[in-house]
Structure formats: C-alpha cells, structure tokens
Protein backbone atom coordinates (compact mmCIF):
# COMPACT_ATOMS: atom_id res chain seq x y z
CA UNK A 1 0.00 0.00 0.00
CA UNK A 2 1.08 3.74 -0.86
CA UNK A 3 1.85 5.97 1.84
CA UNK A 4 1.25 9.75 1.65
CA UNK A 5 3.71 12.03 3.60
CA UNK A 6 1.73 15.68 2.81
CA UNK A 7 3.48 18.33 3.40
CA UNK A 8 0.90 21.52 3.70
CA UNK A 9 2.37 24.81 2.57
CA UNK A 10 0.38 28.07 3.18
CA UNK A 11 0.75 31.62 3.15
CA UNK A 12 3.92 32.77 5.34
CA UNK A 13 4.81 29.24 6.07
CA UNK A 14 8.77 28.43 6.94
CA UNK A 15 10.65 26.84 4.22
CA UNK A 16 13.05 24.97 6.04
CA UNK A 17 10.19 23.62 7.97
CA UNK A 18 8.94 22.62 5.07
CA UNK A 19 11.45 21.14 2.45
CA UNK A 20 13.59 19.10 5.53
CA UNK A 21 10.78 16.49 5.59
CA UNK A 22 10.23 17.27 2.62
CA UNK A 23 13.88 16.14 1.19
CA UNK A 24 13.88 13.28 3.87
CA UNK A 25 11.01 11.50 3.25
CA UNK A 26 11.32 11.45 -0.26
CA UNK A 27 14.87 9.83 0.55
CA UNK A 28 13.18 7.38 2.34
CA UNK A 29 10.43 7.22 -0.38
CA UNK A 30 13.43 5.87 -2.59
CA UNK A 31 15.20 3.34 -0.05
CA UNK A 32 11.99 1.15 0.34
CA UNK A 33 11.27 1.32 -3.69
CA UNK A 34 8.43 3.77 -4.06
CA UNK A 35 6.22 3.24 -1.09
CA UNK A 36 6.01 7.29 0.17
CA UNK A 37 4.73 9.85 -2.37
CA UNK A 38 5.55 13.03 -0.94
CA UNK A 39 3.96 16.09 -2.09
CA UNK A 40 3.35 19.66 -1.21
CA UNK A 41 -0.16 20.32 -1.10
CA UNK A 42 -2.01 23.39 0.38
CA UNK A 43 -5.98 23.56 1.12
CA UNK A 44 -6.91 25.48 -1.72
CA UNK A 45 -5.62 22.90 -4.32
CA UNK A 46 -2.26 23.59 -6.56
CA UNK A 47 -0.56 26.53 -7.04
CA UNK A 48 2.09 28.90 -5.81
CA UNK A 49 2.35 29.21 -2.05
CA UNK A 50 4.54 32.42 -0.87
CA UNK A 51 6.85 31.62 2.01
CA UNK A 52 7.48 34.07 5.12
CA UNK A 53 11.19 33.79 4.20
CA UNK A 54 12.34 36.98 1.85
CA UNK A 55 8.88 36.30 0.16
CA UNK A 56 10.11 33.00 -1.09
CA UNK A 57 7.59 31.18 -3.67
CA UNK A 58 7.08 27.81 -3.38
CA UNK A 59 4.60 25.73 -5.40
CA UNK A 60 2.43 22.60 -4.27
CA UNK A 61 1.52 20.40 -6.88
CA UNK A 62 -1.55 18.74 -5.13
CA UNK A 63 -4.77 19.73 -2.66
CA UNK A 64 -4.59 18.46 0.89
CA UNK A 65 -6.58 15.36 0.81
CA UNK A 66 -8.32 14.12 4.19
CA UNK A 67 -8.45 10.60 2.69
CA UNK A 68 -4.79 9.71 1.86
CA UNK A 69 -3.59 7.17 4.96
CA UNK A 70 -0.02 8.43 5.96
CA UNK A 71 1.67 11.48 7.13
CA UNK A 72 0.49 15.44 7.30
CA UNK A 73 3.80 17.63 7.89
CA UNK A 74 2.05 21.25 9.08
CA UNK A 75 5.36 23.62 9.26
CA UNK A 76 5.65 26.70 11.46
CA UNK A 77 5.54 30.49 10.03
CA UNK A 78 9.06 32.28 9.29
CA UNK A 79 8.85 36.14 10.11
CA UNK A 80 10.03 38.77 12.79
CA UNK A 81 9.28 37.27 16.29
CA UNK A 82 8.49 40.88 17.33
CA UNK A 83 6.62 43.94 15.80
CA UNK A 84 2.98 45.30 15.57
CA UNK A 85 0.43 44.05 13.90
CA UNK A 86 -1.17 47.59 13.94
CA UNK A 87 2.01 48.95 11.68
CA UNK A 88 1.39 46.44 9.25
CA UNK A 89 4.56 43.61 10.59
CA UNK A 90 3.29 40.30 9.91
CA UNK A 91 4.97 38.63 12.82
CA UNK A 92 5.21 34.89 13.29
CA UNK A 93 2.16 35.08 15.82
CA UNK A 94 0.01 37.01 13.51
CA UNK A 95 0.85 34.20 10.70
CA UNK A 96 0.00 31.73 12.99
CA UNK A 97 -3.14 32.75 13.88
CA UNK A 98 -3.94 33.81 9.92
CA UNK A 99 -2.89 29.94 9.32
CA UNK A 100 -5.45 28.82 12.41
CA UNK A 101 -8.17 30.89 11.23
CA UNK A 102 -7.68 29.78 7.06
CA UNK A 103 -8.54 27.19 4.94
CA UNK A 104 -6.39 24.32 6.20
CA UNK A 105 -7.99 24.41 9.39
CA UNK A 106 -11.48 22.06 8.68
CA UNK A 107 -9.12 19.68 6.28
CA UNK A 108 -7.22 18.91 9.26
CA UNK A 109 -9.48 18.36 11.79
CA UNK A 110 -11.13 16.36 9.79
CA UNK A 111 -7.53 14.29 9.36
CA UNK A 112 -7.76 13.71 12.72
CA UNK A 113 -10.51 11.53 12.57
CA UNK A 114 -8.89 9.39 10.43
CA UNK A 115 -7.22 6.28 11.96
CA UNK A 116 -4.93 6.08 9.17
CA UNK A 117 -3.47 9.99 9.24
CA UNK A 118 -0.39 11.08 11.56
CA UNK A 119 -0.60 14.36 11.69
CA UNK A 120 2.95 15.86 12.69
CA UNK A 121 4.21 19.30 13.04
CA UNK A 122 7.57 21.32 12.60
CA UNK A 123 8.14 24.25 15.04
CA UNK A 124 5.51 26.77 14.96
CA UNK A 125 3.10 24.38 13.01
CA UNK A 126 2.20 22.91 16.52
CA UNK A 127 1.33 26.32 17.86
CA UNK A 128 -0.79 26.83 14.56
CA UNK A 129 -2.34 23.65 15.11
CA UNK A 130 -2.96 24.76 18.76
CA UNK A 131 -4.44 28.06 17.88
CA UNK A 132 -6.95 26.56 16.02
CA UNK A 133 -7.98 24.19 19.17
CA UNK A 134 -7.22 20.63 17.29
CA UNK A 135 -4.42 19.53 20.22
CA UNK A 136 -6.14 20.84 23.35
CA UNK A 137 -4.65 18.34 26.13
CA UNK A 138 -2.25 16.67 23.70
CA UNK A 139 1.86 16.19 24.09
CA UNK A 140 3.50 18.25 21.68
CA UNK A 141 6.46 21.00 21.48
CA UNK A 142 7.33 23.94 19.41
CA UNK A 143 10.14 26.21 19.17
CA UNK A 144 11.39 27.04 22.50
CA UNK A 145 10.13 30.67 22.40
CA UNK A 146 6.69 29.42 21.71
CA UNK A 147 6.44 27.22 24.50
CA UNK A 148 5.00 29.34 27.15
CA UNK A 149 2.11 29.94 24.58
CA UNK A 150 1.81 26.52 23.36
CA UNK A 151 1.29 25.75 27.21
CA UNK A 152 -1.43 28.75 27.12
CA UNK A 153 -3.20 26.94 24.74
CA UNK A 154 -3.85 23.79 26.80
CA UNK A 155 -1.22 21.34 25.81
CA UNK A 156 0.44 19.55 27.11
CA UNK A 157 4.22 20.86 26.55
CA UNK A 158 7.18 17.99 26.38
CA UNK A 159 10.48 20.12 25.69
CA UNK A 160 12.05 17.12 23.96
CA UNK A 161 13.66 17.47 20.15
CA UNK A 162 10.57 15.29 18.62
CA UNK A 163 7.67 14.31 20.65
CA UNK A 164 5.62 11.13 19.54
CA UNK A 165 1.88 10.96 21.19
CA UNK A 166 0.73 8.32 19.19
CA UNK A 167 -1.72 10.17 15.66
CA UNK A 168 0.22 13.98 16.58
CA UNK A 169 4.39 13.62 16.21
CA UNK A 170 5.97 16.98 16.46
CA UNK A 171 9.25 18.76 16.80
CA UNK A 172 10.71 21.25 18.06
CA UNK A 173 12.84 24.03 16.25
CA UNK A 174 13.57 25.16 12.35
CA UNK A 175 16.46 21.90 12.06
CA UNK A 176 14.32 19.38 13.66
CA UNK A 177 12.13 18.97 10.35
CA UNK A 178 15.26 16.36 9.81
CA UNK A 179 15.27 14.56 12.46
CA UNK A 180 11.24 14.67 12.41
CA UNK A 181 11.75 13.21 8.99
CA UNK A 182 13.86 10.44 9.65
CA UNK A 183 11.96 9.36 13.05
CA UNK A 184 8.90 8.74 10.59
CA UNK A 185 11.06 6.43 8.74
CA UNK A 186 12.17 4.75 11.64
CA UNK A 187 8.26 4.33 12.80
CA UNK A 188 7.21 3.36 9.71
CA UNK A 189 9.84 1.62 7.78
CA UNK A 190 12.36 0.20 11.13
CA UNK A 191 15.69 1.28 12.04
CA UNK A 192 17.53 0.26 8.82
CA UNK A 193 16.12 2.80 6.56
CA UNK A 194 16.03 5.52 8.58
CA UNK A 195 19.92 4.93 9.09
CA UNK A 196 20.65 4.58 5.35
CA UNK A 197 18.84 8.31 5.26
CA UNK A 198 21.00 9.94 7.92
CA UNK A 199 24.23 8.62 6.41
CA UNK A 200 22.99 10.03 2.87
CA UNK A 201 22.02 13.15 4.80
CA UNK A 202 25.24 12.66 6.59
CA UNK A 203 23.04 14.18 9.90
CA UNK A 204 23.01 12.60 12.75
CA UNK A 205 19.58 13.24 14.64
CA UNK A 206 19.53 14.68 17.75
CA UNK A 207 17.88 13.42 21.02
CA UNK A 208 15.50 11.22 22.62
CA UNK A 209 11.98 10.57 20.94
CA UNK A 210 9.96 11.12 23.70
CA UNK A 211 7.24 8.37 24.19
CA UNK A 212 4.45 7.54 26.47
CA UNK A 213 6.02 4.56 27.32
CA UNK A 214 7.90 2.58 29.33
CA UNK A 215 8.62 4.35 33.24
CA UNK A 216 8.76 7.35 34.57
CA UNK A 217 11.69 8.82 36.15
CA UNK A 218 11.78 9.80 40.08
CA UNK A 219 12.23 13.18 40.83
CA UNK A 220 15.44 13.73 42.97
C-alpha cells in the first residue's frame, strides 16, 4: 500500500520547515522502492504558495486530501518574532493565527478523525495547530520561544527534540524537520532505513523521541 507524507504549505509558512521532511522522506520514499509519495499540497488545491522567508515562492503540486492514509507535515511560520500588527509587521504570531483561522484548518481536523493519518508538526506548526484548538490536552512542542504559549493553549508541553503521542508527532525548532523526517522512517519503515537516510544526509539526529512509554523517572 502507498503511503502519503503531505506536506501543507500556506501563506507565510517556513521553508526549512517545510522542504527538511520534505527532502527526507522522499529519501526514504526511494530506499523502500516507491512506497512514500511526498507532495506539497495546500488547502486550496495547486498553485504557488509564498513563504514568510524573503517572500520566497514555493509551489504545491496537489490539494490536501483528508483521505490519503499516511503522514500530514504542518510547518511553522518564518517572520520577525516581534513587531505590531497595527504597523502592518506580519509577525510569526500574527501568521499563525492567519494559518489557524484559514482554509487548512477544517481539512485537518477532519484528518484527525482518520485512523490512518499522523498528523505531525515542525516548530511553529504545533502552535498553529494549537491556535486553532485541534491539540487541546495533547503532548507536543514547538520552538522554544513558543512554548509558554503553546502551554497557554492547553497542551500539554514535552520540551524534547521530537515528541511522539501516538496520531500527533511533532518537533521542536527550524532543524528538527530532519530529524522529524527520519523518526517517521524509523516508525514506519524500522531502524535500517532511517539509518541509510542519515548517512545520505550525513546528519546525525539529535535526542530522545519522547514516548508515552515505558517508566517514569523519580524526581530527585
């Protein structure tokens, strides 16, 4: 069976965020003989996307589809951190929110229904996701300035580098789109091909996966 590894692009979204799964998955789409298409899709169906970085255009060749089993990569917003939105500065919060409040937003929700969808997250894509109330009491992380809100929002925050709670897998800053990238390998495909990505990659992924599973440590 195909497996779909979508990664959603919309207006302001961070490239890097984007094009690290992106890049890594379709390695891995190679190593086990065709079985991930990867595509960048957005809500409204194909066409140019424009990027938060320099203005960047990037363009998805499909429409996010609800019914494809596999993977949803949602990246995080690239912009100025601080600014106001009253002068016109399209910070990364106000991109967030823009994302929360678009298009995407039913598609998604509606992903999460589906047994056969992992919806994952790069960065600030968690915090959009959040915004927009789909991970209320989940485990997830963001970018380390956007924890404190991601908390705000009523989830649970794990500050690990990639956070697995079972249908939501997200990571935490621009890089970790890589190592989010190969740990979806390694979950779907087994140690093996995942390696045979980081050495082509030559990146070695950084930290623990954090699971619910196995015990809990005693606090000292």
């Amino acid at each position: 069976m195909t497996i779909y590894a979508q990664i959603l692009l919309y207006d302001g979204f961070d490239p890097l965020d984007a094009i690290a799964p992106f890049e890594v998955l379709a390695a891995g789409g190679d190593a086990v003989g065709g079985e991930i298409d990867v595509r960048l899709v957005a809500a409204d169906g194909p066409g140019p996307i424009r990027s938060g970085t320099r203005g960047a255009v990037f363009n998805a060749t499909h429409q996010l589809d609800p019914a494809l089993p596999g993977y949803v990569v949602v990246p995080g917003a690239s912009g100025p951190v601080e600014g106001d939105p009253d002068d016109g500065v399209e910070t990364i919060p106000v991109l967030l929110s823009r994302f929360a409040a678009g298009s995407s937003i039913p598609v998604l929700s509606d992903m999460f229904a589906n047994p056969e969808v992992t919806m994952t997250a790069v960065c600030g894509g968690s915090l959009g996701l959040a915004m927009a109330g789909l991970i209320e009491g989940r485990r997830a992380v963001t970018h380390r300035l956007g924890l404190d809100l991601l908390e705000a929002t009523g989830v649970n925050v794990v500050d690990a580098r990639v956070v697995d709670d079972g249908d939501l897998v997200t990571a935490g800053g621009v890089t970790s789109g890589l190592d989010l990238g190969l740990y979806l390998l390694e979950r779907e495909f087994g140690p093996q091909i995942a390696h045979a990505v980081e050495r082509f990659f030559e990146y070695e992924r950084r930290g623990t996966v954090w699971r619910s599973a196995g015990r809990s440590p005693v606090a000292v």
